[in-house]
Protein backbone atom coordinates (compact mmCIF):
# COMPACT_ATOMS: atom_id res chain seq x y z
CA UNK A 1 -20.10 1.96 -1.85
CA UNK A 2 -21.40 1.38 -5.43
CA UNK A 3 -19.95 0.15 -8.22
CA UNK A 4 -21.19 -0.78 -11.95
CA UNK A 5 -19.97 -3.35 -14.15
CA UNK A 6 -21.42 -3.46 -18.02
CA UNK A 7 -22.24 -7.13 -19.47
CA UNK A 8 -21.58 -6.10 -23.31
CA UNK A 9 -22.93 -9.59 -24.66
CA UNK A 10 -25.90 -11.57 -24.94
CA UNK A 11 -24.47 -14.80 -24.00
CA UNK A 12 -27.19 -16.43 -21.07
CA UNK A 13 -25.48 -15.93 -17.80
CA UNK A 14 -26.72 -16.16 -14.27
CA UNK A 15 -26.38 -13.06 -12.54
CA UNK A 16 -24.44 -15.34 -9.53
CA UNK A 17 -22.68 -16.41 -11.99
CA UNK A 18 -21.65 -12.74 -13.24
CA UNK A 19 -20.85 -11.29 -9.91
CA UNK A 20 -18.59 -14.38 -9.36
CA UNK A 21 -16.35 -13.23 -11.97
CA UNK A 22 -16.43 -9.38 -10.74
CA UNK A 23 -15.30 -11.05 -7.34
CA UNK A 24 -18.28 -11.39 -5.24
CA UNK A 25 -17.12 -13.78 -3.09
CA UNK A 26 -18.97 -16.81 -1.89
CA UNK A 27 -19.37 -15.04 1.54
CA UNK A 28 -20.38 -12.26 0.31
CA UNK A 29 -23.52 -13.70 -2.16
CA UNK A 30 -24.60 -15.46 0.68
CA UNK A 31 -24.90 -12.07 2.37
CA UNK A 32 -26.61 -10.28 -0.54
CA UNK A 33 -29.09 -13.32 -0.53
CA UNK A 34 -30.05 -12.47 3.32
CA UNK A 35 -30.49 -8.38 2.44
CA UNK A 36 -27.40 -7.25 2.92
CA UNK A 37 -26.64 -4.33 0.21
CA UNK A 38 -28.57 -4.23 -3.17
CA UNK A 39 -28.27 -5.11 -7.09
CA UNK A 40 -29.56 -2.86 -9.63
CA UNK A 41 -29.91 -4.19 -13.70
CA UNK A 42 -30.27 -1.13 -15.60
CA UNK A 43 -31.07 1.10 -12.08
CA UNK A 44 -34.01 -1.09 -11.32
CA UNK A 45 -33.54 -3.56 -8.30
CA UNK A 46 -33.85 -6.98 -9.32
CA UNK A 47 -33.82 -10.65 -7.56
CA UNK A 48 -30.68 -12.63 -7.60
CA UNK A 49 -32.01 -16.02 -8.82
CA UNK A 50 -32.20 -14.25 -12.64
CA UNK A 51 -30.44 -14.99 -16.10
CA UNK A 52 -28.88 -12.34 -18.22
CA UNK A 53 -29.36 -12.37 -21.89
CA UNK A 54 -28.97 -8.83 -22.88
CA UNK A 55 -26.07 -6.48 -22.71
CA UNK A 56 -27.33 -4.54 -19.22
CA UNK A 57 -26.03 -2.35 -16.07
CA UNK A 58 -25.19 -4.57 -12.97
CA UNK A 59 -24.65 -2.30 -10.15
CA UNK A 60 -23.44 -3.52 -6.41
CA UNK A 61 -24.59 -0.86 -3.68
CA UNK A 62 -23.38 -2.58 -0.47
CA UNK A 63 -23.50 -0.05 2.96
CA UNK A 64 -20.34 1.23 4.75
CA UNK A 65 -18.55 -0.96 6.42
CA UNK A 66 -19.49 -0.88 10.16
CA UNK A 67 -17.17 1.52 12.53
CA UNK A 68 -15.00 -0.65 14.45
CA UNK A 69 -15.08 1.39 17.84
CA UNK A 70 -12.03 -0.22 18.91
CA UNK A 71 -9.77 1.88 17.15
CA UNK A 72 -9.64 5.70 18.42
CA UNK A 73 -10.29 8.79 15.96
CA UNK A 74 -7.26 11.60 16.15
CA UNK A 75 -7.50 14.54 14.46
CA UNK A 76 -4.08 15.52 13.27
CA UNK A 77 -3.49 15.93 10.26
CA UNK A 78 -2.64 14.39 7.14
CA UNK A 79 -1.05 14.58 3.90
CA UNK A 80 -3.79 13.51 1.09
CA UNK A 81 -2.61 12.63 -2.33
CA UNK A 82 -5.13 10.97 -3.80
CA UNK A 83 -8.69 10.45 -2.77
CA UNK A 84 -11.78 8.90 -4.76
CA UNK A 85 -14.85 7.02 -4.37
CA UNK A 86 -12.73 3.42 -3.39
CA UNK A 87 -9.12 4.74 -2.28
CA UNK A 88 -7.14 7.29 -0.40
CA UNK A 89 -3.79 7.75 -0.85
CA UNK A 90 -2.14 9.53 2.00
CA UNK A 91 2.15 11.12 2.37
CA UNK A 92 3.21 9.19 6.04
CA UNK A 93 5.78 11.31 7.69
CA UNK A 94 8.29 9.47 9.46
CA UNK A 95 8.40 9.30 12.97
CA UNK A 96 4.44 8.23 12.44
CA UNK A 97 3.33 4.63 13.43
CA UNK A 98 1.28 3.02 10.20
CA UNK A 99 -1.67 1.11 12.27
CA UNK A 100 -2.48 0.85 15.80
CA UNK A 101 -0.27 -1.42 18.73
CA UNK A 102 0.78 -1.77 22.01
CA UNK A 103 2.45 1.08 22.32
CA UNK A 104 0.56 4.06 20.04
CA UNK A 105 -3.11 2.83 19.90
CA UNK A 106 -4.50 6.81 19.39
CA UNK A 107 -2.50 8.69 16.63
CA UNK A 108 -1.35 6.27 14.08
CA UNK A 109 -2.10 6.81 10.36
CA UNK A 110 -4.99 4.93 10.83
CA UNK A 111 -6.18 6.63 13.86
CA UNK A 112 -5.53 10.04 11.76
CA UNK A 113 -7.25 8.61 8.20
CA UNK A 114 -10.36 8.05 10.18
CA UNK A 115 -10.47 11.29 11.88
CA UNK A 116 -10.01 12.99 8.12
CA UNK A 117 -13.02 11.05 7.32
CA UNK A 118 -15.14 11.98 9.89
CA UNK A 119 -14.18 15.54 9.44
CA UNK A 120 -14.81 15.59 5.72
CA UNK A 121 -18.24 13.95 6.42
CA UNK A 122 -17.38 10.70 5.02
CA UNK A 123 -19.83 7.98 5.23
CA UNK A 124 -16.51 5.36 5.53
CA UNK A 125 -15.92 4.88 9.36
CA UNK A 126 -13.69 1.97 8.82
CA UNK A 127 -10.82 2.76 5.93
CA UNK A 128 -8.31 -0.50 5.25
CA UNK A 129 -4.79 0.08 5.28
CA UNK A 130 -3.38 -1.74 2.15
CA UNK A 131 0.25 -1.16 2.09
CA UNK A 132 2.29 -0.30 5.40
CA UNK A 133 5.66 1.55 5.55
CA UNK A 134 7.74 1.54 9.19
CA UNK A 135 7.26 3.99 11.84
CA UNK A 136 10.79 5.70 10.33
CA UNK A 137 9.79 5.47 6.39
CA UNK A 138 8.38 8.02 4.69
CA UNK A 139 5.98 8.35 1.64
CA UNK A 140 2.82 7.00 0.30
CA UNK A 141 0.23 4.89 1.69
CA UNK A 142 -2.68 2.89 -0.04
CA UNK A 143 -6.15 3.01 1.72
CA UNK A 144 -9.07 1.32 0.64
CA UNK A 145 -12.75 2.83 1.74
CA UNK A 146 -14.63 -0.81 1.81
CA UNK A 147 -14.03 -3.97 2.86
CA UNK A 148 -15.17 -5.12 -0.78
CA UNK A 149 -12.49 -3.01 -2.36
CA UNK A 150 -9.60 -3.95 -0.05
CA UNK A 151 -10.56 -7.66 -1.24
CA UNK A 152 -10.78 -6.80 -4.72
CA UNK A 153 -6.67 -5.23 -4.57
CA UNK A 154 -5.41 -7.94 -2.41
CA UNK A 155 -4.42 -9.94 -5.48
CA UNK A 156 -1.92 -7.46 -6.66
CA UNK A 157 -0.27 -7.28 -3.17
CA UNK A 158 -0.22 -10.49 -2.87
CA UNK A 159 1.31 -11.45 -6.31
CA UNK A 160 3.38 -8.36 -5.72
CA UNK A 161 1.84 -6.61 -9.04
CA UNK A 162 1.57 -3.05 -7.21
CA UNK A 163 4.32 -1.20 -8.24
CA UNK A 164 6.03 0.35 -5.18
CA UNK A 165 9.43 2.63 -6.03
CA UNK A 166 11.37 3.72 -2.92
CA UNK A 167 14.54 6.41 -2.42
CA UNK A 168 16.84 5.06 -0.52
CA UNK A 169 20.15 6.88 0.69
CA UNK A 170 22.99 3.99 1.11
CA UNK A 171 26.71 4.16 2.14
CA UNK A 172 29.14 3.45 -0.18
CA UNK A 173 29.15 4.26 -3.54
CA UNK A 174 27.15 1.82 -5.86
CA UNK A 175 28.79 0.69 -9.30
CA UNK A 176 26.55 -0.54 -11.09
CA UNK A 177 23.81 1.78 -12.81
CA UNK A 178 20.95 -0.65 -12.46
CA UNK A 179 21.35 -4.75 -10.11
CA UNK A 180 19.11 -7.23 -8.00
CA UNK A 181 19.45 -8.18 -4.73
CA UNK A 182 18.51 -11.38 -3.96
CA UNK A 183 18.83 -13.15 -0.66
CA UNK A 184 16.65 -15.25 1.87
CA UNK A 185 15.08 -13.03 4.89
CA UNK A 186 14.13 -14.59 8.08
CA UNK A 187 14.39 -13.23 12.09
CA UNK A 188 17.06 -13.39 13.60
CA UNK A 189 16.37 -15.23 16.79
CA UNK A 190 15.28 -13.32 20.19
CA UNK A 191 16.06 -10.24 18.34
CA UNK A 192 14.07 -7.63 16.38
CA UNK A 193 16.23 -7.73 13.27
CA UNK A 194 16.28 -9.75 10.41
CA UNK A 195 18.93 -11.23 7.89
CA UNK A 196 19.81 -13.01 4.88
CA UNK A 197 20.01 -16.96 6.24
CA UNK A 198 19.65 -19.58 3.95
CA UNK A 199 16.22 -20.63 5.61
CA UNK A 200 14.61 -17.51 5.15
CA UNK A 201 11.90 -16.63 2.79
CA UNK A 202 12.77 -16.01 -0.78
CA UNK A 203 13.12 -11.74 -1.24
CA UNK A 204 14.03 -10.19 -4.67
CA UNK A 205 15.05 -6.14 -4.61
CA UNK A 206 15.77 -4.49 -7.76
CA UNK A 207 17.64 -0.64 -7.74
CA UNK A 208 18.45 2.18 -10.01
CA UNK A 209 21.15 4.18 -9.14
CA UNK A 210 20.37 7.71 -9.07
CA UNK A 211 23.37 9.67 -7.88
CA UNK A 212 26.46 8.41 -6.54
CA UNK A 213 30.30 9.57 -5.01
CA UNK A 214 32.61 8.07 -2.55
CA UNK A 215 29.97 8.40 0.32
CA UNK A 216 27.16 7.97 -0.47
CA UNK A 217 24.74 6.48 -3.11
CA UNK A 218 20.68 7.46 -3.85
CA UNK A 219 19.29 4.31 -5.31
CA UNK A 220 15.50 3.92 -6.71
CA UNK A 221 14.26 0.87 -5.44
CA UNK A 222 11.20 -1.72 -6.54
CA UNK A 223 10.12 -4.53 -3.71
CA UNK A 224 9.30 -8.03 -6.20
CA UNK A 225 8.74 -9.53 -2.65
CA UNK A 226 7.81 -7.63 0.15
CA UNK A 227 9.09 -9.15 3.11
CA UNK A 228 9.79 -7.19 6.88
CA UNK A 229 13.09 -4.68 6.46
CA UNK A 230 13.70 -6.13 2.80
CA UNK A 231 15.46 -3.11 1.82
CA UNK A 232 16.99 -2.38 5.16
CA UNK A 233 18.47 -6.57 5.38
CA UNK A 234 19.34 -6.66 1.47
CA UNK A 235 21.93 -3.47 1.11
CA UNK A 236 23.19 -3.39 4.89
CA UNK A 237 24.15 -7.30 4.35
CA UNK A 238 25.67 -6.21 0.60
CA UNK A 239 27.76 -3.32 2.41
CA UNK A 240 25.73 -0.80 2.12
CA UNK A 241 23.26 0.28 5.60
CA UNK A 242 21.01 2.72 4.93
CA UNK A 243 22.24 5.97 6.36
CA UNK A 244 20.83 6.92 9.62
CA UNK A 245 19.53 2.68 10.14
CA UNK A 246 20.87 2.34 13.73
CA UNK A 247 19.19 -0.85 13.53
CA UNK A 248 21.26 -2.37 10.50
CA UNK A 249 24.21 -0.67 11.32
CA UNK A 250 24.01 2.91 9.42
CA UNK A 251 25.75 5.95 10.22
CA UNK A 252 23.30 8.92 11.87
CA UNK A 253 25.66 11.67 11.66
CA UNK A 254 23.58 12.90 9.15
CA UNK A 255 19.73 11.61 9.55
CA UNK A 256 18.43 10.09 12.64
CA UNK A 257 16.26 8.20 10.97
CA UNK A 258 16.63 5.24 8.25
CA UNK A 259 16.94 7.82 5.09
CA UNK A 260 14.10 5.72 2.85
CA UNK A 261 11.22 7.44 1.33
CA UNK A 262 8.07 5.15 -0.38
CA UNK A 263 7.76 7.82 -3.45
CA UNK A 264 6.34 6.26 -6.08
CA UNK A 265 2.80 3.79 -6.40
CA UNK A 266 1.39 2.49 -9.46
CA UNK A 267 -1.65 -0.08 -9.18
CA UNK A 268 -4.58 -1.21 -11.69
CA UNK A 269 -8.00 0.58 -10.12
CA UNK A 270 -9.79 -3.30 -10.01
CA UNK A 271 -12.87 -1.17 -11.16
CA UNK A 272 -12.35 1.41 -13.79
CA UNK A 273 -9.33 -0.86 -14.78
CA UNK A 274 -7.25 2.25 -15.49
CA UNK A 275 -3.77 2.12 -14.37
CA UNK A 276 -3.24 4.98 -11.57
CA UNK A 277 -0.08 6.30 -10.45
CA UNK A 278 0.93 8.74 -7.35
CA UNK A 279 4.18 10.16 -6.49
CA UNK A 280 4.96 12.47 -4.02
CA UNK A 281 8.49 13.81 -3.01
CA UNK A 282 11.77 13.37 -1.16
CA UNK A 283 11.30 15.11 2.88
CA UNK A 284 13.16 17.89 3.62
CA UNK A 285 15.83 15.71 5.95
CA UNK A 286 16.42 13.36 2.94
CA UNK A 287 16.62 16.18 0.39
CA UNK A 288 18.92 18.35 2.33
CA UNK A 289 21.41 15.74 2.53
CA UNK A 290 21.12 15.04 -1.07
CA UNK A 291 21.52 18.75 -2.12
CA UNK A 292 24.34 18.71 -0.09
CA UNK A 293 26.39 15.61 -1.19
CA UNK A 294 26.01 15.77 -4.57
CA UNK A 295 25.59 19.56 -5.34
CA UNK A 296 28.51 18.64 -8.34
């Protein structure tokens, strides 16, 4: 990958110093010192041990990150949304395992992203999954291309600064037009499920309500934590399962599947700096259900 970063003053500066604050980590200096990957000032490869005085071109080239043989290549296919030099942003169907386990280690999202790759002729053989969705959710899906991007994002996952909407189809009808959930998540013990327990982790879910009767209520959703089944725990425990959760206790007359849908993603691109946003909309099974409850 390559990227280029423009130092606009004259102010003295190291050049360690400057990649520091473009988030070269430690590690990585230390690897650019031993050969690994190149810097360019102004095109022209330079040493690292200089000072910058001048407004000039820094560009990082580091390789592709190695292919980790590990993980299998399938060649099904997937949805792309998005794709650029440092991301792909995929549509998961449900029913399709995010990343690799136990029990699908061949055609997972992952396994498919790097089998689009290798078809398209894609130097990446190792893509980074940055946000994951359950085997039963739907909707978008942030890859990074290098190991030096995926670092560069983690921040805003981490701080929760990634804006991730969700459509969520909820029994009962919803009163109020827009509410937070709060409520402490933790495992609930020898089981696979979690709840809202006092000694849980803190978890924060905000909704809109989109459409709404006696039945049923579609709700937009934003994560300000993003902890295991937040959605799923927060309105089941608040009366209000998602429809077709057999887990949390939702009713699959209608959907076999929990009837949420990851349809919106906003994030700051950590090197253009521009502010990207993907959408991509409701499945069929959700839709058809919504056309039909609330054709009034």
């Amino acid at each position: 990958m390559k990227v280029t970063w423009q130092k606009e003053d004259t102010r003295q500066q190291t050049l360690k110093s400057f990649l520091r604050k473009q988030g070269v980590s430690q590690r990585l200096y230390g690897k650019l010192k031993k050969g690994y990957g190149q810097v360019l000032i102004d095109g022209q490869k330079t040493k690292l041990a200089i000072l910058l005085d001048r407004p000039v071109a820094v560009t990082l080239k580091l390789p592709a990150d190695a292919a980790e043989e590990n993980v299998a290549v399938s060649h099904a296919p997937i949805e792309v949304i998005h794709e650029d030099e440092f991301w792909l942003v995929v549509n998961k169907p449900a029913g399709l395992t995010s990343v690799p386990g136990p029990s699908n280690s061949t055609d997972t999202l992952v396994n498919r992203v790097k089998g689009y790759l290798i078809e398209q002729g894609s130097a990446v053989k190792a893509p980074r999954i940055i946000t994951r969705l359950d085997r039963y959710t739907s909707g978008l899906v942030l890859f990074s291309k290098h190991s030096f991007a995926q670092a560069q994002i983690a921040s805003q996952v981490e701080s929760h600064r990634m804006d991730k909407r969700y459509f969520a189809l909820v029994q009962g009808q919803i009163a109020r037009e827009h509410g937070f959930i709060e409520g402490p998540i933790a495992r609930v013990p020898d089981d696979v499920k979690y709840q809202i327990t006092s000694d849980g982790r803190f978890a924060k879910s905000e909704y809109w309500l989109d459409k709404s009767n006696a039945e049923l209520s579609l709700v937009q959703v934003k994560l300000h934590t993003g902890r295991t089944h937040q959605i799923r725990v927060h309105f089941s425990e608040n009366g209000h399962p998602l429809l077709g959760d057999k887990l949390y206790g939702g009713e699959r007359t209608l959907i076999a599947r929990q009837a949420l849908h990851a349809g919106k993603l906003g994030f700051t691109d950590p090197f253009t700096k521009k502010y990207l946003e993907f959408s991509c909309p409701i499945p069929p099974d959700m839709q058809l259900i919504i056309d039909k409850e609330f054709r009034n």
